[in-house]
N, C-alpha and C. Protein backbone atom coordinates (compact mmCIF):
# COMPACT_ATOMS: atom_id res chain seq x y z
N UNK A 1 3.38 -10.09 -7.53
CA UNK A 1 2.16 -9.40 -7.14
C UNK A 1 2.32 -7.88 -7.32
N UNK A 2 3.33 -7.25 -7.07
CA UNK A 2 3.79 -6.19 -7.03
C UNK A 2 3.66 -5.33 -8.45
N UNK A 3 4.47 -6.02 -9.29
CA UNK A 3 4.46 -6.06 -10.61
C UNK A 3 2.80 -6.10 -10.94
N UNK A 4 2.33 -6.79 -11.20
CA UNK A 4 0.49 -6.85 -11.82
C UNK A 4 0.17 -6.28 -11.21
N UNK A 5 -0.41 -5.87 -9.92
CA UNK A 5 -0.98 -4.68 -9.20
C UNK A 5 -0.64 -3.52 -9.97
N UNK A 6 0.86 -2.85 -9.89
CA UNK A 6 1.23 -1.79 -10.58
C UNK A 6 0.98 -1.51 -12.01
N UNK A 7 1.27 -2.65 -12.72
CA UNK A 7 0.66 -2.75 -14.44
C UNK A 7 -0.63 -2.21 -14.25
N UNK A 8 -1.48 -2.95 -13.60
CA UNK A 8 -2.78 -2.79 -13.94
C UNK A 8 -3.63 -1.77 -13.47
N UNK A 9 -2.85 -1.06 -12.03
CA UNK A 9 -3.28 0.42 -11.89
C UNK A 9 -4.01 1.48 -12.32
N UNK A 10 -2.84 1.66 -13.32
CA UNK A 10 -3.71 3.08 -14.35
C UNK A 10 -5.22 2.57 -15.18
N UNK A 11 -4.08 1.51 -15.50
CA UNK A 11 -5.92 0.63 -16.28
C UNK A 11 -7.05 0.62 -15.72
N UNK A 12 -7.04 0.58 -14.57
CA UNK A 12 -8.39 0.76 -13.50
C UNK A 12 -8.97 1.21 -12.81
N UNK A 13 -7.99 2.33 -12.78
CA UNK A 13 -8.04 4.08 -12.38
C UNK A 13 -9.03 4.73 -13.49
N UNK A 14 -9.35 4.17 -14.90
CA UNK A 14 -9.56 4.26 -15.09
C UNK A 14 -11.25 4.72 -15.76
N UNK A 15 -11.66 3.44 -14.92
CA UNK A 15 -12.36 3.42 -14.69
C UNK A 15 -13.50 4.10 -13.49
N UNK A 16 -12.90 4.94 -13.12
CA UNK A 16 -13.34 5.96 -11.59
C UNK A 16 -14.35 5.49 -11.20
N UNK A 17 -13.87 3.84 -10.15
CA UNK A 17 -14.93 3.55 -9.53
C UNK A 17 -14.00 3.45 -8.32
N UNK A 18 -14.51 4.35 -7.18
CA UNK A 18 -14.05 4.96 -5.88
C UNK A 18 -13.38 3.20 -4.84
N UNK A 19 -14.50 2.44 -4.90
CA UNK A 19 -13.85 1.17 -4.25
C UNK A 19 -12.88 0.61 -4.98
N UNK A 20 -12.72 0.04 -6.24
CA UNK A 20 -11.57 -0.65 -7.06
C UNK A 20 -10.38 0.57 -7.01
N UNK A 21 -10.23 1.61 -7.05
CA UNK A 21 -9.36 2.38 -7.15
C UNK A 21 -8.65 2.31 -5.54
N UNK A 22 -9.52 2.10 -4.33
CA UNK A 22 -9.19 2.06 -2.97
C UNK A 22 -8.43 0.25 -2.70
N UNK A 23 -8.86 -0.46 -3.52
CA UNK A 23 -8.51 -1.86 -4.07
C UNK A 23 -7.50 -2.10 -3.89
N UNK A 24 -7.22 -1.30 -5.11
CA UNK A 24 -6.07 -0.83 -5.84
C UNK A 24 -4.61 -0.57 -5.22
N UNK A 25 -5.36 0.72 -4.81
CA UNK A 25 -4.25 1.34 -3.80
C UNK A 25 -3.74 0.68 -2.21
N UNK A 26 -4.87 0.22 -2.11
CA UNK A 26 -4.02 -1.12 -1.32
C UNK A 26 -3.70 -2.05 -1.51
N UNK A 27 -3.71 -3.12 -2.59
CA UNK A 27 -3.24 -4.30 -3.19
C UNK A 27 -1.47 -3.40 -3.19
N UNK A 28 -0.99 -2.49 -3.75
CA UNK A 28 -0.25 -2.12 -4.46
C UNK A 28 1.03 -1.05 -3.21
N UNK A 29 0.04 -1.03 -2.14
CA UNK A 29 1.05 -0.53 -1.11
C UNK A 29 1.21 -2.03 -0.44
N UNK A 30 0.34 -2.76 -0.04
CA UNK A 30 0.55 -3.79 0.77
C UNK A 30 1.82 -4.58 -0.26
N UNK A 31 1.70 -4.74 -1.40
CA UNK A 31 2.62 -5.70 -1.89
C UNK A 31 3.86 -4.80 -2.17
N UNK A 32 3.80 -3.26 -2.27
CA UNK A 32 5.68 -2.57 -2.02
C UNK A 32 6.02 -2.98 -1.00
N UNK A 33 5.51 -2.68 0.14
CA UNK A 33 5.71 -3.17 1.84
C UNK A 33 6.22 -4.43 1.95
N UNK A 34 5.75 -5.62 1.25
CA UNK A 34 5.96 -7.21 1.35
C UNK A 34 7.31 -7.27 0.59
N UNK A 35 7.21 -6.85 -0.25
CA UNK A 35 8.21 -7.20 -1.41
C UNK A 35 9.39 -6.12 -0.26
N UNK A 36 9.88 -5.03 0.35
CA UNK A 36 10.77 -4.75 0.80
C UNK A 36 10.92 -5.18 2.19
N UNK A 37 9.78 -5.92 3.43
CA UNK A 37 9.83 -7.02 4.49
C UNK A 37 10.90 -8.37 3.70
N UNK A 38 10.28 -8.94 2.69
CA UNK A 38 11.12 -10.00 2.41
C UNK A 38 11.92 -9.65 2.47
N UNK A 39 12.54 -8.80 1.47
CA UNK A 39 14.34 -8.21 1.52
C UNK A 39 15.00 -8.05 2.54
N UNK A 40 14.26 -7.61 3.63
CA UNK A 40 14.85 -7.41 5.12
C UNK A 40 15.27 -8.48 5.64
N UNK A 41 14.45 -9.77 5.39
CA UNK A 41 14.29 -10.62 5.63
C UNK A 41 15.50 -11.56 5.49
N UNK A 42 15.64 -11.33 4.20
CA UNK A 42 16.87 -11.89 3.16
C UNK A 42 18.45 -11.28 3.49
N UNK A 43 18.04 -10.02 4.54
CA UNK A 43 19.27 -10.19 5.09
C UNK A 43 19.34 -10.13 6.42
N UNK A 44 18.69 -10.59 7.26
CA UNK A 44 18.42 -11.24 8.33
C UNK A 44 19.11 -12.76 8.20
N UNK A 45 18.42 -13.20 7.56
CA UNK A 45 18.97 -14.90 6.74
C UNK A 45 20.50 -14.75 6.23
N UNK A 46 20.97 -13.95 5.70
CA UNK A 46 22.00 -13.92 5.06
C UNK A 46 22.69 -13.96 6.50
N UNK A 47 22.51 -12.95 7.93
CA UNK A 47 23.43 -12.62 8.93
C UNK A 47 23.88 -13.86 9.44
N UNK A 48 22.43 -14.73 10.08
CA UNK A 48 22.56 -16.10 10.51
C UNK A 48 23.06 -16.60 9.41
N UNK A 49 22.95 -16.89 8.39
CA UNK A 49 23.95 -18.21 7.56
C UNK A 49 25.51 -17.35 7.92
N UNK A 50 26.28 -16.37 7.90
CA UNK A 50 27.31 -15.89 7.35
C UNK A 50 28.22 -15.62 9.06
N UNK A 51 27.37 -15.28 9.72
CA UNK A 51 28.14 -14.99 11.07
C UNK A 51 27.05 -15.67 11.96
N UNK A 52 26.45 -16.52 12.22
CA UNK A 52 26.39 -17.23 13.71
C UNK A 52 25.68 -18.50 12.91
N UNK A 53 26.48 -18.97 11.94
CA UNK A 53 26.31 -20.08 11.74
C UNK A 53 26.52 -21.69 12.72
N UNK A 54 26.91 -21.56 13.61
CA UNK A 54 26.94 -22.93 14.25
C UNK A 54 25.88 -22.53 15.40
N UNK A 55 25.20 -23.66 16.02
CA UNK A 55 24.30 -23.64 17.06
C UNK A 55 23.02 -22.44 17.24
N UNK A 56 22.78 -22.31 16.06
CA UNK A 56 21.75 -21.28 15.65
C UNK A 56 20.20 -22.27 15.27
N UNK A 57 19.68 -22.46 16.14
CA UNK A 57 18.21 -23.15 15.96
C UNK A 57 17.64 -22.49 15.89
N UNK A 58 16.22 -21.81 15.11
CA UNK A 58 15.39 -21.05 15.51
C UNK A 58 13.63 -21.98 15.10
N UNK A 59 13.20 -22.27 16.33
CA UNK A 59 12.24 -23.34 15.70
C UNK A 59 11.07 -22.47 14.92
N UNK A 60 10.63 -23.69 14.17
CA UNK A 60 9.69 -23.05 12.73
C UNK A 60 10.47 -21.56 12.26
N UNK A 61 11.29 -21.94 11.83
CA UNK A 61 11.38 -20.54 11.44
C UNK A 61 11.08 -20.13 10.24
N UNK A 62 10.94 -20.83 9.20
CA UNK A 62 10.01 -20.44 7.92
C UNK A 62 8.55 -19.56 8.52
N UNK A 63 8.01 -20.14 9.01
CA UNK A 63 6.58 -19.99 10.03
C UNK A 63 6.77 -18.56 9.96
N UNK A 64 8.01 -18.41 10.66
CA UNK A 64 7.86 -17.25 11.77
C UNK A 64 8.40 -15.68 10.51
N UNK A 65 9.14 -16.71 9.60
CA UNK A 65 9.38 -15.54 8.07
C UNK A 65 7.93 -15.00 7.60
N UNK A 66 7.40 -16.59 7.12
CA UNK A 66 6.22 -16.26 6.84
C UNK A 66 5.57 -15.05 7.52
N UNK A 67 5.10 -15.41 8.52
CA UNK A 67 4.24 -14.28 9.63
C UNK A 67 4.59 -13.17 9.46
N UNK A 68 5.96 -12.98 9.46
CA UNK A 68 6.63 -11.74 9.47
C UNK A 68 6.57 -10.89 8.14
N UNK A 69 6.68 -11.92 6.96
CA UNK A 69 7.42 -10.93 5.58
C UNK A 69 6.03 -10.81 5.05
N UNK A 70 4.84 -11.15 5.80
CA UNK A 70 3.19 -11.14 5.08
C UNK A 70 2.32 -10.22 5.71
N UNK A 71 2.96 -10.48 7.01
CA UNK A 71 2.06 -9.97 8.43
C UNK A 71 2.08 -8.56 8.75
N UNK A 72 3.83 -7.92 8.74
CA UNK A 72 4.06 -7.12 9.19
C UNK A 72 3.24 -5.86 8.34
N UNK A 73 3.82 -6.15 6.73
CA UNK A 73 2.86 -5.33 5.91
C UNK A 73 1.67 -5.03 6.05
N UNK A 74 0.59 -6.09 6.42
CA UNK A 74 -0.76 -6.36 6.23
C UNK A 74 -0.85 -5.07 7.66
N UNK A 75 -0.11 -5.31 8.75
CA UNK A 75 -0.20 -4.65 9.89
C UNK A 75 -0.51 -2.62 10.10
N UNK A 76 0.65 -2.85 8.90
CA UNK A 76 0.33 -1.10 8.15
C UNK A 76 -0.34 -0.53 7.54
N UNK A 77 -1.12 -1.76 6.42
CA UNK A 77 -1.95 -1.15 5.78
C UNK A 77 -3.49 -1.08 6.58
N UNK A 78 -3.31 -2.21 7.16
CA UNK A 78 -4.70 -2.37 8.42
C UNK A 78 -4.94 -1.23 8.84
N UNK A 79 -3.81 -0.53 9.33
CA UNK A 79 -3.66 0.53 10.23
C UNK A 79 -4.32 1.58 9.59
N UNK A 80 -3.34 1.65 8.76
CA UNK A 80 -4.22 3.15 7.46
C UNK A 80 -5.22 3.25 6.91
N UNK A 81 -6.29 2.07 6.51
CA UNK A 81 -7.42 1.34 6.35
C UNK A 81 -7.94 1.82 7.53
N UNK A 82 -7.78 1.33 8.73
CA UNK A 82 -8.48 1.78 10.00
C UNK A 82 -8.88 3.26 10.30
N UNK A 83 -7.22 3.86 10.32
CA UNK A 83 -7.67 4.90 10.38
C UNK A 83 -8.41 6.06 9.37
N UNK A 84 -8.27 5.47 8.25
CA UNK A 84 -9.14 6.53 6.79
C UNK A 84 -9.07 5.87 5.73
N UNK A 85 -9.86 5.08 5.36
CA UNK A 85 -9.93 4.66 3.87
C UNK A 85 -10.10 5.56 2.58
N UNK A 86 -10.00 6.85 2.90
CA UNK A 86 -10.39 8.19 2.23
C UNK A 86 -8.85 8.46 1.83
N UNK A 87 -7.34 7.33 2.33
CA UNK A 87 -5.91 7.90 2.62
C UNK A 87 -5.80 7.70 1.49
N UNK A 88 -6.71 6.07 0.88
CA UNK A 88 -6.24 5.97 -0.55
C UNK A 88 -7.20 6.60 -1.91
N UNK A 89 -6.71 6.64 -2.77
CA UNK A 89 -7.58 7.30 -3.71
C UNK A 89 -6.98 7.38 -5.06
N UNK A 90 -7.71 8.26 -5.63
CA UNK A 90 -7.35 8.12 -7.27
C UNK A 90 -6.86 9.60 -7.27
N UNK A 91 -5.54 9.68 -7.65
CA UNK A 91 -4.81 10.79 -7.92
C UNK A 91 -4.53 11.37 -9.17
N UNK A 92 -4.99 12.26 -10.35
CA UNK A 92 -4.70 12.94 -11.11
C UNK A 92 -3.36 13.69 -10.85
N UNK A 93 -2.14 13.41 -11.99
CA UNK A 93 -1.34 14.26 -11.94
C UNK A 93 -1.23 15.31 -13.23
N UNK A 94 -2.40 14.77 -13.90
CA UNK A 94 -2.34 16.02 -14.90
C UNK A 94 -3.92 15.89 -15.56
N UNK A 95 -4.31 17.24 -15.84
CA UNK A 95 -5.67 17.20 -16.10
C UNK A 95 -5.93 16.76 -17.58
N UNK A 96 -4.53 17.16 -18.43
CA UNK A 96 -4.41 16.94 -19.88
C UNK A 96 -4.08 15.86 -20.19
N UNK A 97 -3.58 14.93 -19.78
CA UNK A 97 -3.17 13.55 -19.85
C UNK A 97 -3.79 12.67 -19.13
N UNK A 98 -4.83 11.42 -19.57
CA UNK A 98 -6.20 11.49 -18.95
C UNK A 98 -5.86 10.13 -18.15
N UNK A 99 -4.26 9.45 -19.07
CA UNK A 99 -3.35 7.88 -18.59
C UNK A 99 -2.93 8.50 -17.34
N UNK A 100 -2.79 9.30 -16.38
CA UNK A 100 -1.80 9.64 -15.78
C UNK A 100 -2.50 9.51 -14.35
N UNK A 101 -3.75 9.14 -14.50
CA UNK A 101 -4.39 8.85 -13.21
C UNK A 101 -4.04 7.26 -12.61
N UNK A 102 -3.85 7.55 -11.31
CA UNK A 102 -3.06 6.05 -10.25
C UNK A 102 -3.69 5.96 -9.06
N UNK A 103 -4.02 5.11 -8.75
CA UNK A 103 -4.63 4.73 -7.13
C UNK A 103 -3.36 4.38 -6.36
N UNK A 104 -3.46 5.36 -5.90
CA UNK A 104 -2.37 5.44 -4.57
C UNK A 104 -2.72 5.98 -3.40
N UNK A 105 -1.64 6.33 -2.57
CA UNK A 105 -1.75 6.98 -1.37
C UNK A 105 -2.00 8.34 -1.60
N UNK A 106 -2.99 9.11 -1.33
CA UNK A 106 -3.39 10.09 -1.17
C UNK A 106 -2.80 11.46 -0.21
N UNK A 107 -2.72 11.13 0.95
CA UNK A 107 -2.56 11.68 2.06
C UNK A 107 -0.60 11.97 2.07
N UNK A 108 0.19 13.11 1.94
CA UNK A 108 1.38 13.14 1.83
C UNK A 108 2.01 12.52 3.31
N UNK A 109 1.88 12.98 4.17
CA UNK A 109 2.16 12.07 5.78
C UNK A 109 2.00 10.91 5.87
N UNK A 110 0.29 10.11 5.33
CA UNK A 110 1.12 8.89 5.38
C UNK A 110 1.70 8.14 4.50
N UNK A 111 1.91 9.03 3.52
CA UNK A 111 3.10 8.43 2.38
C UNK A 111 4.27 8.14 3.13
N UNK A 112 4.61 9.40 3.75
CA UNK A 112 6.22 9.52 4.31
C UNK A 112 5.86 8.39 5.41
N UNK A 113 4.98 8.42 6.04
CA UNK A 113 5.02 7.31 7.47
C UNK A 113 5.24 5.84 7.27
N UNK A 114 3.98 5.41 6.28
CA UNK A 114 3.56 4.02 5.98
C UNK A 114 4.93 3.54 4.59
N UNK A 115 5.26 4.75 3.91
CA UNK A 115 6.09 3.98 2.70
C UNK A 115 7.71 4.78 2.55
N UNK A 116 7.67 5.52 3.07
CA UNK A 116 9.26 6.41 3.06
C UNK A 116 9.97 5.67 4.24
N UNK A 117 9.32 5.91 5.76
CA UNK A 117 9.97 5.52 6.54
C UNK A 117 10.30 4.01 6.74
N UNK A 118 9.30 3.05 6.31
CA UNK A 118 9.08 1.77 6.32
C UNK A 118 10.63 1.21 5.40
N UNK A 119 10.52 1.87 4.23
CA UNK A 119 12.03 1.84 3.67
C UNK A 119 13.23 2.09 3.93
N UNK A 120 12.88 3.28 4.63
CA UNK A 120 14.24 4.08 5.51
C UNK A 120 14.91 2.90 6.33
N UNK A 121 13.95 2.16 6.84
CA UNK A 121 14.02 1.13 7.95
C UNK A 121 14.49 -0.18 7.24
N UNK A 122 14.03 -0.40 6.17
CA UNK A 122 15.08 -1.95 5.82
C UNK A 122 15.99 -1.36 5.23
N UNK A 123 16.55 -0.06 4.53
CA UNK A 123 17.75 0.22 4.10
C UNK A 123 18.77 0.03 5.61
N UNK A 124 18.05 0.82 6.14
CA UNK A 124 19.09 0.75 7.59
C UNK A 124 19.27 -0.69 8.08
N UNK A 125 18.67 -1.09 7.99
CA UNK A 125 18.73 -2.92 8.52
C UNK A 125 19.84 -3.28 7.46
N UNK A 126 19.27 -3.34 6.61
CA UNK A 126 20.11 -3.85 5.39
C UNK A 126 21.42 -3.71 5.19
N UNK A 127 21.88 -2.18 5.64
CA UNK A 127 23.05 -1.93 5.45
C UNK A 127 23.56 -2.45 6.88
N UNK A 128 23.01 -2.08 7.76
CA UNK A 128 24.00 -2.61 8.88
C UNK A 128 23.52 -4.31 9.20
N UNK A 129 23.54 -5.09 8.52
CA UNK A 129 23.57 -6.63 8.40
C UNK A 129 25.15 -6.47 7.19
N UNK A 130 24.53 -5.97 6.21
CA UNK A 130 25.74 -5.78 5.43
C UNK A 130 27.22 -5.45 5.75
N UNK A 131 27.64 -4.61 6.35
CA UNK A 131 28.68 -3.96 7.35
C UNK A 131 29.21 -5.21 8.33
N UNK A 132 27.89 -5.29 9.08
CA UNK A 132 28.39 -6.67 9.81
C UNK A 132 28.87 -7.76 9.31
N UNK A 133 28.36 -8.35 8.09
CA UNK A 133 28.93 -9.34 7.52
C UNK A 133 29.95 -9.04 6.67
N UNK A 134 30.09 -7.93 6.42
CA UNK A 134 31.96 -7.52 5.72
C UNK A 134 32.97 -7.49 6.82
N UNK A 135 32.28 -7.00 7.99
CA UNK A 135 33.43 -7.15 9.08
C UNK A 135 33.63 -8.14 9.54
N UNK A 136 33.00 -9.27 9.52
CA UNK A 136 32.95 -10.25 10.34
C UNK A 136 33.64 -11.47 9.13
N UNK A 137 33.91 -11.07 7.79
CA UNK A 137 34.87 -11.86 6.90
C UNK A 137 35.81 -11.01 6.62
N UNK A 138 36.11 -9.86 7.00
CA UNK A 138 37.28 -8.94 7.53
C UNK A 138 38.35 -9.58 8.40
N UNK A 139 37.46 -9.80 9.02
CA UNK A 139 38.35 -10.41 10.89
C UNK A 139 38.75 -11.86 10.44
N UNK A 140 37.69 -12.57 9.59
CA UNK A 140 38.19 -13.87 9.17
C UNK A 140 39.54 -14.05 8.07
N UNK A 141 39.82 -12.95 7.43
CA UNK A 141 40.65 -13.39 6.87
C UNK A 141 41.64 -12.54 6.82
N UNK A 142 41.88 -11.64 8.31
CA UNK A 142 43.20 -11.40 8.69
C UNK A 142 43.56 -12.71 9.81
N UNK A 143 42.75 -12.96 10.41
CA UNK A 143 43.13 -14.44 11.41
C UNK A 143 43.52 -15.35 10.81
N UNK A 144 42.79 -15.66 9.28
CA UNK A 144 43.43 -16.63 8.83
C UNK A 144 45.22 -16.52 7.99
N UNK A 145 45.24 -15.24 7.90
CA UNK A 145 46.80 -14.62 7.60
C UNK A 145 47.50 -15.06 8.48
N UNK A 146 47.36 -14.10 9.70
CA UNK A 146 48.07 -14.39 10.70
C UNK A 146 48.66 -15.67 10.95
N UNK A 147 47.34 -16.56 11.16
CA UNK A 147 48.04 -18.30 11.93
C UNK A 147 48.63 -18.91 10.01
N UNK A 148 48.67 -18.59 9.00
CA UNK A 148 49.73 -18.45 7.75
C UNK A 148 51.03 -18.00 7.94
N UNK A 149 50.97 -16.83 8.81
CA UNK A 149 52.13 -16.35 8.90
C UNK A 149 52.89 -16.78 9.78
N UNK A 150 52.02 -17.28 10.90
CA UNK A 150 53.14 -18.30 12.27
C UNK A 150 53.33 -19.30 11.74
N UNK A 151 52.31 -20.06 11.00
CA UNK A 151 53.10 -21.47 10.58
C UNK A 151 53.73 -21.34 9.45
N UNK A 152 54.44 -20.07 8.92
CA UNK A 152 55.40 -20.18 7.83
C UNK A 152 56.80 -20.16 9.07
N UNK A 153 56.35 -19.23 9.85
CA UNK A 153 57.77 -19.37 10.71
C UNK A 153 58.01 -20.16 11.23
């Protein structure tokens, strides 16, 4: 989704019609947002399979991915929608180059709010799931040295 939204952007920017360009620009933030929720997601999943693999039930939990890696996005862009549909728009970055127009986020703040920080936030997840699961096959395979090394003696 991410991908075709973005292809088809400029193409329809093109067309300077104020709603499809607002469309646009939200088809195309909502699906960056989704596409980096899943990822979060994916290492959320990765933590439970890799370190608390035994007695880990979580009921429906597809359900509850779902909700989450669809929902949470939809939740931000709602928000920015709510508060100004004027946030998104058709941005010229050059007056001489006529391809160079994109329906995006308009507004520099809630660029940084809705799409900088939102990232900031699964990098940080990401890495510290990551960390955790290097340490936690760290610890596994000096323990497994160790009881190697008593039963060599």
């Amino acid at each position: 989704m991410l991908n075709m939204v973005f292809l088809t952007n400029s193409w329809l920017s093109s067309f300077e019609q104020p709603g499809l360009c607002i469309t646009m620009a939200v088809l195309l933030h909502y699906s960056l947002l989704a596409a980096f929720t899943w990822m979060c997601l994916e290492s959320v999943h990765f933590y439970l399979a890799l370190i608390k693999v035994f007695n880990v039930y979580v009921p429906k939990y597809i359900l509850k991915c779902c909700i989450a890696g669809w929902g949470v996005p939809a939740m931000v862009v709602t928000l920015v929608l709510t508060i100004n549909k004027d946030f998104y728009g058709n941005g010229s970055h050059s007056e001489s180059n006529p391809f160079s127009n994109f329906c995006w986020i308009q507004e520099n703040l809630v660029f940084y709010i809705s799409v900088v920080a939102y990232v900031f936030f699964v990098f940080v997840t990401n890495t510290a799931m990551f960390i955790t699961v290097l340490l936690q096959i760290h610890s596994m395979k000096s323990r497994t040295q160790r009881r190697s090394r008593f039963w060599k003696q």
